[in-house]
C-alpha atoms as a PDB file:
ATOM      1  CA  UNK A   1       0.000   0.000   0.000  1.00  0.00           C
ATOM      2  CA  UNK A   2       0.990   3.424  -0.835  1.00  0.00           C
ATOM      3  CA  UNK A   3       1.503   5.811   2.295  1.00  0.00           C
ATOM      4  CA  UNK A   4      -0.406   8.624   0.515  1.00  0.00           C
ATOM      5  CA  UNK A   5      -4.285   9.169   0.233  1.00  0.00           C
ATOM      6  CA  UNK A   6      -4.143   9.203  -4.145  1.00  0.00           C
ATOM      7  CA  UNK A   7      -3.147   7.336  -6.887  1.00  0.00           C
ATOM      8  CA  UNK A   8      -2.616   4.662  -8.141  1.00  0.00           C
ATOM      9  CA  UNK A   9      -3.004   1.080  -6.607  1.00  0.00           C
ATOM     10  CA  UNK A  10      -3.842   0.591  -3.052  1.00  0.00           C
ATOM     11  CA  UNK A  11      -3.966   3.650  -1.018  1.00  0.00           C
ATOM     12  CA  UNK A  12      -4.377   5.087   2.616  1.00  0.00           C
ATOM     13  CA  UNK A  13      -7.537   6.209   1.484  1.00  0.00           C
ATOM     14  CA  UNK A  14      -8.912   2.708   0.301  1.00  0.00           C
ATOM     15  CA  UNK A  15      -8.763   1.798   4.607  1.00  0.00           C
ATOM     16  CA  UNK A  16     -11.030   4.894   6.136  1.00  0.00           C
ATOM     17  CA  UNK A  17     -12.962   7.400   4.915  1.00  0.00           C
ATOM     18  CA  UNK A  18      -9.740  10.050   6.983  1.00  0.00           C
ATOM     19  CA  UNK A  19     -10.823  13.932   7.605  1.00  0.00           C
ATOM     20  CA  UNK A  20      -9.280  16.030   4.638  1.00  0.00           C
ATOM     21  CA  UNK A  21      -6.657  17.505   7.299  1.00  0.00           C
ATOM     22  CA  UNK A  22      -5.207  13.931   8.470  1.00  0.00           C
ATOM     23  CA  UNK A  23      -1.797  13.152   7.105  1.00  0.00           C
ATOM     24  CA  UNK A  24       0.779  10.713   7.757  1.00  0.00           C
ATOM     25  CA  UNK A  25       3.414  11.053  10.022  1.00  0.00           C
ATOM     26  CA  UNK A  26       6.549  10.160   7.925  1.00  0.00           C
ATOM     27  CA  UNK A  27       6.766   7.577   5.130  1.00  0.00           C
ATOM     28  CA  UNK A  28       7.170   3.660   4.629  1.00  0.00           C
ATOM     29  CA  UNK A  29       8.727   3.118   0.944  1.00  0.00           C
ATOM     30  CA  UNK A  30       6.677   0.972  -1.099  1.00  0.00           C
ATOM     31  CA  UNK A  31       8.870  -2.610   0.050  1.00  0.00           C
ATOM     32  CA  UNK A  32       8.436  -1.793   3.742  1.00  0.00           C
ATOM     33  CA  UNK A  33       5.521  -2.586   6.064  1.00  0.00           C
ATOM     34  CA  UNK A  34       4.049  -1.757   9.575  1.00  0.00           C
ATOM     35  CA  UNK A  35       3.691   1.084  11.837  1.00  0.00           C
ATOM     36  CA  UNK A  36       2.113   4.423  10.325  1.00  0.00           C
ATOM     37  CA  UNK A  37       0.891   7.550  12.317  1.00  0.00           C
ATOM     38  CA  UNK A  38      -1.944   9.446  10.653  1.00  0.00           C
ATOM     39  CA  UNK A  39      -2.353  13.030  12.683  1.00  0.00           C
ATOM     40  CA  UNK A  40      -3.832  16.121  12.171  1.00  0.00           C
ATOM     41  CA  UNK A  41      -1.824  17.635  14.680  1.00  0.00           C
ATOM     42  CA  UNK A  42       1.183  19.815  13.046  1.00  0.00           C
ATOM     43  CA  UNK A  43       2.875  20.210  16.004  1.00  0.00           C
ATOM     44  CA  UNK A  44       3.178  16.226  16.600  1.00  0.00           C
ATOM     45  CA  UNK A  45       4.347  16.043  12.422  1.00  0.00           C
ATOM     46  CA  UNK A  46       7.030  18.686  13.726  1.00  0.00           C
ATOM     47  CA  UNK A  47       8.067  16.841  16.946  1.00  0.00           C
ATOM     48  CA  UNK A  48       8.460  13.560  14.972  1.00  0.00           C
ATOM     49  CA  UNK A  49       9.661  14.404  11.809  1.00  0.00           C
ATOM     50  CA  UNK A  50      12.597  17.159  13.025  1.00  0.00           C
ATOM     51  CA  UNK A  51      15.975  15.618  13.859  1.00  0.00           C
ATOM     52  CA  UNK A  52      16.086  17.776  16.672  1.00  0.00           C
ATOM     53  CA  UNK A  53      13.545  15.909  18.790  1.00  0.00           C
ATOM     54  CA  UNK A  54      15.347  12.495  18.208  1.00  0.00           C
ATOM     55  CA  UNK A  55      12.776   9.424  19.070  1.00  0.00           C
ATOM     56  CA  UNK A  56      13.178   5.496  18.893  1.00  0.00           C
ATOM     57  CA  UNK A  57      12.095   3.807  15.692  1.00  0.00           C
ATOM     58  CA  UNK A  58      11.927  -0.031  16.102  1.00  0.00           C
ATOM     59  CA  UNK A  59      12.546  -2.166  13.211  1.00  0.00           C
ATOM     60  CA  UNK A  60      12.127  -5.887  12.131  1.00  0.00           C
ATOM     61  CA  UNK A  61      14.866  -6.570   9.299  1.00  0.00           C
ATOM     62  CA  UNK A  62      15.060  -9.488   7.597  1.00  0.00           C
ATOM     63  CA  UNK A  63      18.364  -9.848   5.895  1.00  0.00           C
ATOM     64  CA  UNK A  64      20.311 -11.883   3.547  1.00  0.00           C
ATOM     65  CA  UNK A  65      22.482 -13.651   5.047  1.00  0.00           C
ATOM     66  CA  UNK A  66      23.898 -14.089   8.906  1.00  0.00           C
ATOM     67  CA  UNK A  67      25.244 -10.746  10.487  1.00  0.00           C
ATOM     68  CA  UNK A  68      28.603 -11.334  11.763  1.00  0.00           C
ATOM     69  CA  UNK A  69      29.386 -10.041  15.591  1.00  0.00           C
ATOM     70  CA  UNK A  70      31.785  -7.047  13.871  1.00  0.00           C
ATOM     71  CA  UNK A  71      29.107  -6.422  11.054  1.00  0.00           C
ATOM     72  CA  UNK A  72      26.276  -6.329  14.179  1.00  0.00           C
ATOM     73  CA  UNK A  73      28.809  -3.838  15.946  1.00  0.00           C
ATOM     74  CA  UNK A  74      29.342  -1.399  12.527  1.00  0.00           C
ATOM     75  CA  UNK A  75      25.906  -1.465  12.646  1.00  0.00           C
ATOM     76  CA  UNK A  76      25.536  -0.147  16.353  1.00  0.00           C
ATOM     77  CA  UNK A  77      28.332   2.503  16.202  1.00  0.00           C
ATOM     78  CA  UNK A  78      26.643   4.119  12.466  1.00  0.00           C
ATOM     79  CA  UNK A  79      27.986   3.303   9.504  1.00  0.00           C
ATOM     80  CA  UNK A  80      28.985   5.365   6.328  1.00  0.00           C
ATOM     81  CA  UNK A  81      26.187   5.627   3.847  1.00  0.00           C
ATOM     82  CA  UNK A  82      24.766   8.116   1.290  1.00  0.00           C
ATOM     83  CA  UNK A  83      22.132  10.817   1.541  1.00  0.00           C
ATOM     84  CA  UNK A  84      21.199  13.139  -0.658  1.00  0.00           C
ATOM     85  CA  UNK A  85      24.152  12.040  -3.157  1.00  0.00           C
ATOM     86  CA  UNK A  86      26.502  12.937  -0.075  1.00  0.00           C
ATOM     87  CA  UNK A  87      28.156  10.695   2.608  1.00  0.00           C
ATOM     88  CA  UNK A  88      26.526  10.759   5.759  1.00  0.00           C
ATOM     89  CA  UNK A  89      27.675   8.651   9.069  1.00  0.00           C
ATOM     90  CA  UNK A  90      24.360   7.505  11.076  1.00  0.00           C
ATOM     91  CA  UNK A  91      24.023   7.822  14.552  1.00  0.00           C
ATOM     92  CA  UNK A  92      24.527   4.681  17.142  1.00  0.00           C
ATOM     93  CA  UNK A  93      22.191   2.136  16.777  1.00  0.00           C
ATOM     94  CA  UNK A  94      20.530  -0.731  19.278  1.00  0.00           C
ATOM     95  CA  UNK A  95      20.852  -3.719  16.897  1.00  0.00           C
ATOM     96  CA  UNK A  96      19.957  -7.352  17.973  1.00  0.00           C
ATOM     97  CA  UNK A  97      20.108 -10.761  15.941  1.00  0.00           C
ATOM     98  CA  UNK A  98      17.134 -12.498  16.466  1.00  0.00           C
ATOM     99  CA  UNK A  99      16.997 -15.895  17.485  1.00  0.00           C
ATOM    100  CA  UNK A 100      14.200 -16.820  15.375  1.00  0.00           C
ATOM    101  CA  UNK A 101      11.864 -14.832  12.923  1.00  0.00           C
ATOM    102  CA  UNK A 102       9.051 -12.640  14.651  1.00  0.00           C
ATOM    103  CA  UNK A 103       5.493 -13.287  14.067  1.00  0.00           C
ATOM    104  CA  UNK A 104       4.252 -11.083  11.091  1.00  0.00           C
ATOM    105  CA  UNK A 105       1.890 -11.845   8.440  1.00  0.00           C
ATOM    106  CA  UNK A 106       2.783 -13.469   5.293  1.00  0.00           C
ATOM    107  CA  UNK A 107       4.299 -10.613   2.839  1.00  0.00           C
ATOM    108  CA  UNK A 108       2.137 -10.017  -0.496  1.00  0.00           C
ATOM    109  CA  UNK A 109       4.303 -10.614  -2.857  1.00  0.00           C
ATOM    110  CA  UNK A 110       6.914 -12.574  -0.613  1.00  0.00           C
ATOM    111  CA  UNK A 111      10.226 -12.003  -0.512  1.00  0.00           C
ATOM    112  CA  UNK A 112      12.584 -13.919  -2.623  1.00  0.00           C
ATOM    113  CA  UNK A 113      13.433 -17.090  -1.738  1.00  0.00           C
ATOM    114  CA  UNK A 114      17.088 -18.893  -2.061  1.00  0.00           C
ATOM    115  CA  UNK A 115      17.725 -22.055  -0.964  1.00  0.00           C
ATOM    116  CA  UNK A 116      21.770 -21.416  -1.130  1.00  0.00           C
ATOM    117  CA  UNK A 117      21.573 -18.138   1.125  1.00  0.00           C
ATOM    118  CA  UNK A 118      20.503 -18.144   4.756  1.00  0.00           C
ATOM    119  CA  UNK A 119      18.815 -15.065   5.934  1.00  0.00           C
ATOM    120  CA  UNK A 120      18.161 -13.885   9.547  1.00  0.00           C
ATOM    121  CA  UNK A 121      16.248 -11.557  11.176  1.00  0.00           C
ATOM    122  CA  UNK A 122      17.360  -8.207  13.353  1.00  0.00           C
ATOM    123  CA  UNK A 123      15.995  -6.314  15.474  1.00  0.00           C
ATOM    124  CA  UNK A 124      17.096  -2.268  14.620  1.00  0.00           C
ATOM    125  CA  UNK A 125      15.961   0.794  16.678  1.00  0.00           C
ATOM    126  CA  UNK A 126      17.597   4.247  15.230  1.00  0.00           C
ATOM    127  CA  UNK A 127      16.865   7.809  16.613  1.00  0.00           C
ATOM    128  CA  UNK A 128      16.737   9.530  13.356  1.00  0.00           C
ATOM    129  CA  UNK A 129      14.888   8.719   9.847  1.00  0.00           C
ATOM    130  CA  UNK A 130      17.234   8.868   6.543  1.00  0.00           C
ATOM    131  CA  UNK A 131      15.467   7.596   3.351  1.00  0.00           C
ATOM    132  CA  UNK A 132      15.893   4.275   3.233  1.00  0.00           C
ATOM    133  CA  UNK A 133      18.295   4.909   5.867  1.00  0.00           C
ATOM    134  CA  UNK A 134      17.575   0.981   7.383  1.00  0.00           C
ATOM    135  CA  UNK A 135      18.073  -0.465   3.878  1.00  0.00           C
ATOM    136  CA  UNK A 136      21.296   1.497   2.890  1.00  0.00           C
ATOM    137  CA  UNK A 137      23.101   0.123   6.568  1.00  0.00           C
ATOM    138  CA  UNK A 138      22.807  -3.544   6.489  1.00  0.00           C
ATOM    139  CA  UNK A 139      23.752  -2.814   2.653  1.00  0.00           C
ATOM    140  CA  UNK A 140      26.435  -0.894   4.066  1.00  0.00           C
ATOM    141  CA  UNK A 141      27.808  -3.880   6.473  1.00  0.00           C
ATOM    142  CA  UNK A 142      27.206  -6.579   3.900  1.00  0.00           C
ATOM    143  CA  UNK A 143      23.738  -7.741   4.434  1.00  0.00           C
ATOM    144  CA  UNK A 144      20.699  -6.513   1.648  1.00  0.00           C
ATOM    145  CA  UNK A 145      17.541  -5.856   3.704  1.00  0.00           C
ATOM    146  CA  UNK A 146      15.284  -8.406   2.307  1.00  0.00           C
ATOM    147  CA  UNK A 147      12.005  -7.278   4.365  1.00  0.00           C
ATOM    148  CA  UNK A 148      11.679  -4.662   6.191  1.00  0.00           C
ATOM    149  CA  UNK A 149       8.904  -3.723   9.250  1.00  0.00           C
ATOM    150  CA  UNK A 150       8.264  -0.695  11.425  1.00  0.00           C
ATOM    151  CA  UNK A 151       7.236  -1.937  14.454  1.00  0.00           C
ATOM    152  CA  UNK A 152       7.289   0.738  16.589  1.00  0.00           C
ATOM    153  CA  UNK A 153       7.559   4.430  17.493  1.00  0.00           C
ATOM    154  CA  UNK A 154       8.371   4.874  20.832  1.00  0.00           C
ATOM    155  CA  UNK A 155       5.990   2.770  22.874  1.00  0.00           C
ATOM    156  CA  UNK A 156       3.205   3.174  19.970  1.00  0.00           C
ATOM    157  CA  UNK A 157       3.567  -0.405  18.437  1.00  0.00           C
ATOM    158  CA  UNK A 158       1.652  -2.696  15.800  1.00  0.00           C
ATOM    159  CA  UNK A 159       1.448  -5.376  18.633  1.00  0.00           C
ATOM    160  CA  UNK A 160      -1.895  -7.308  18.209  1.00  0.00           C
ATOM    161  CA  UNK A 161      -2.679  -5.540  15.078  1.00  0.00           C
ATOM    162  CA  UNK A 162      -3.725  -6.891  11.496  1.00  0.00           C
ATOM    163  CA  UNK A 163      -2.904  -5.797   8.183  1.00  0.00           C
ATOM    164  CA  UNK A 164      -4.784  -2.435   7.604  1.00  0.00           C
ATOM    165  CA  UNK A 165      -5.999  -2.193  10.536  1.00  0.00           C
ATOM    166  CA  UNK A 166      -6.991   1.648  11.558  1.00  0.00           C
ATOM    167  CA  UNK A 167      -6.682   2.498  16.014  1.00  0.00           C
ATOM    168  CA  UNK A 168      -7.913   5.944  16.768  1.00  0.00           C
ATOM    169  CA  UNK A 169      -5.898   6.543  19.695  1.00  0.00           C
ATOM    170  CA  UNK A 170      -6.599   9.700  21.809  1.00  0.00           C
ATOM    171  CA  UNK A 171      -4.012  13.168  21.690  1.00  0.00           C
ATOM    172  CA  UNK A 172      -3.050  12.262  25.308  1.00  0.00           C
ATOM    173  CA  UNK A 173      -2.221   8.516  25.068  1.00  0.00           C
ATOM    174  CA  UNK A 174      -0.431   9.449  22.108  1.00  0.00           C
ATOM    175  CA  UNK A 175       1.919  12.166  23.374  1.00  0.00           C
ATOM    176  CA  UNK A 176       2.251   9.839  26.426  1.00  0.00           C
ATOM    177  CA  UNK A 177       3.835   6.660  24.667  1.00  0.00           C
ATOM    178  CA  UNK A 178       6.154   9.132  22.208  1.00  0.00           C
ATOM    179  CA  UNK A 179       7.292  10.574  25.136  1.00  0.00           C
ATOM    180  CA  UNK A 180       5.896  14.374  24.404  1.00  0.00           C
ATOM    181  CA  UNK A 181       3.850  14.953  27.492  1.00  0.00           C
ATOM    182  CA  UNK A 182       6.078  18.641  28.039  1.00  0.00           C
ATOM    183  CA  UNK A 183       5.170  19.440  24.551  1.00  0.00           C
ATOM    184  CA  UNK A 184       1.431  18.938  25.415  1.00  0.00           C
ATOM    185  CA  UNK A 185       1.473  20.514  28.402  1.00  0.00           C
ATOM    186  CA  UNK A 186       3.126  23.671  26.598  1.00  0.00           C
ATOM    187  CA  UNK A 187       0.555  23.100  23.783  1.00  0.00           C
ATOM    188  CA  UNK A 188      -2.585  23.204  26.032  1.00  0.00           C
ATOM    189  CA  UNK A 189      -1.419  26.155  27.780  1.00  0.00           C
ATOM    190  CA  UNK A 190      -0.748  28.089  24.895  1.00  0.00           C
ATOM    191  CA  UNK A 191      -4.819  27.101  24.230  1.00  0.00           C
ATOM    192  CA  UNK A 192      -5.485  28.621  28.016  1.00  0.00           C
END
């Protein structure tokens, strides 16, 4: 599915019937899956999309291959990749090789399959979103990204969810689990 509300192919629109003013929160590329915020709040677009206010994004990779101890280490220090055409050195990483492949729903279309190649499965939380920033580091250290999911923001995950499934969550909970409960305060009193 797209992460817009037009065009063509399956779209955020084809889920809800959204308000006009409801936007996502950052983008998933057309090959990843999983966690999207939809807000109509432009101060919580600000908070999450400006590097300033760094938050956790958690992140099932699977990857071609078996991550070696000093490729899982690259990976937590920030690695060299590119940005923009120029070289750009992420920031530390939490990185963890899974012991064996979470639960998620079958992918539509699946990723390849080879019988010759192992792949594994990592767990990657980053405080900062590059385009295709998750892709470009395991690429970076040796190991494509084969299938890539958001699972979380913060403490906002897609725990216990399906595939297209829409939770209305309320301004407070939400500001709560990303951590922003100063920036709500400071928003309702500038409302007083």
């Amino acid at each position: 599915m797209l992460t817009q509300f037009s065009g063509d192919g399956l779209t955020l629109a084809s889920l809800k019937d959204f308000p006009k003013e409801v936007y996502p929160v950052g983008r998933l590329d057309k090959d990843s899956e999983g966690l999207l915020l939809l807000t109509d709040d432009k101060g919580l677009n600000h908070q999450l999309l400006n590097p300033r206010f760094a938050h956790q994004r958690t992140y099932f990779v699977q990857v071609e291959g078996v991550p070696t101890p000093q490729a899982l280490a690259q990976l937590q220090a920030g690695v060299r990749i590119q940005v923009d055409g120029k070289p750009y050195h992420t920031k530390p990483a939490l990185v963890k090789l899974l012991e064996q492949a979470p639960i998620l729903p079958d992918r539509d279309p699946p990723i390849r399959y080879r019988a010759a190649i192992p792949d594994s499965w990592l767990t990657l939380t980053l405080i900062e979103g590059k385009n295709r920033q998750v892709r470009k580091m395991t690429a970076a250290v040796g190991f494509p990204t084969l299938r890539l999911v958001r699972y979380s923001m913060e403490k906002i995950s897609i725990e216990g969810m399906v595939v297209g499934e829409v939770r209305e969550l309320s301004q407070e909970l939400v500001f709560r689990a990303l951590g922003l409960t100063g920036f709500a305060n400071a928003k309702t009193n500038r409302r007083s």
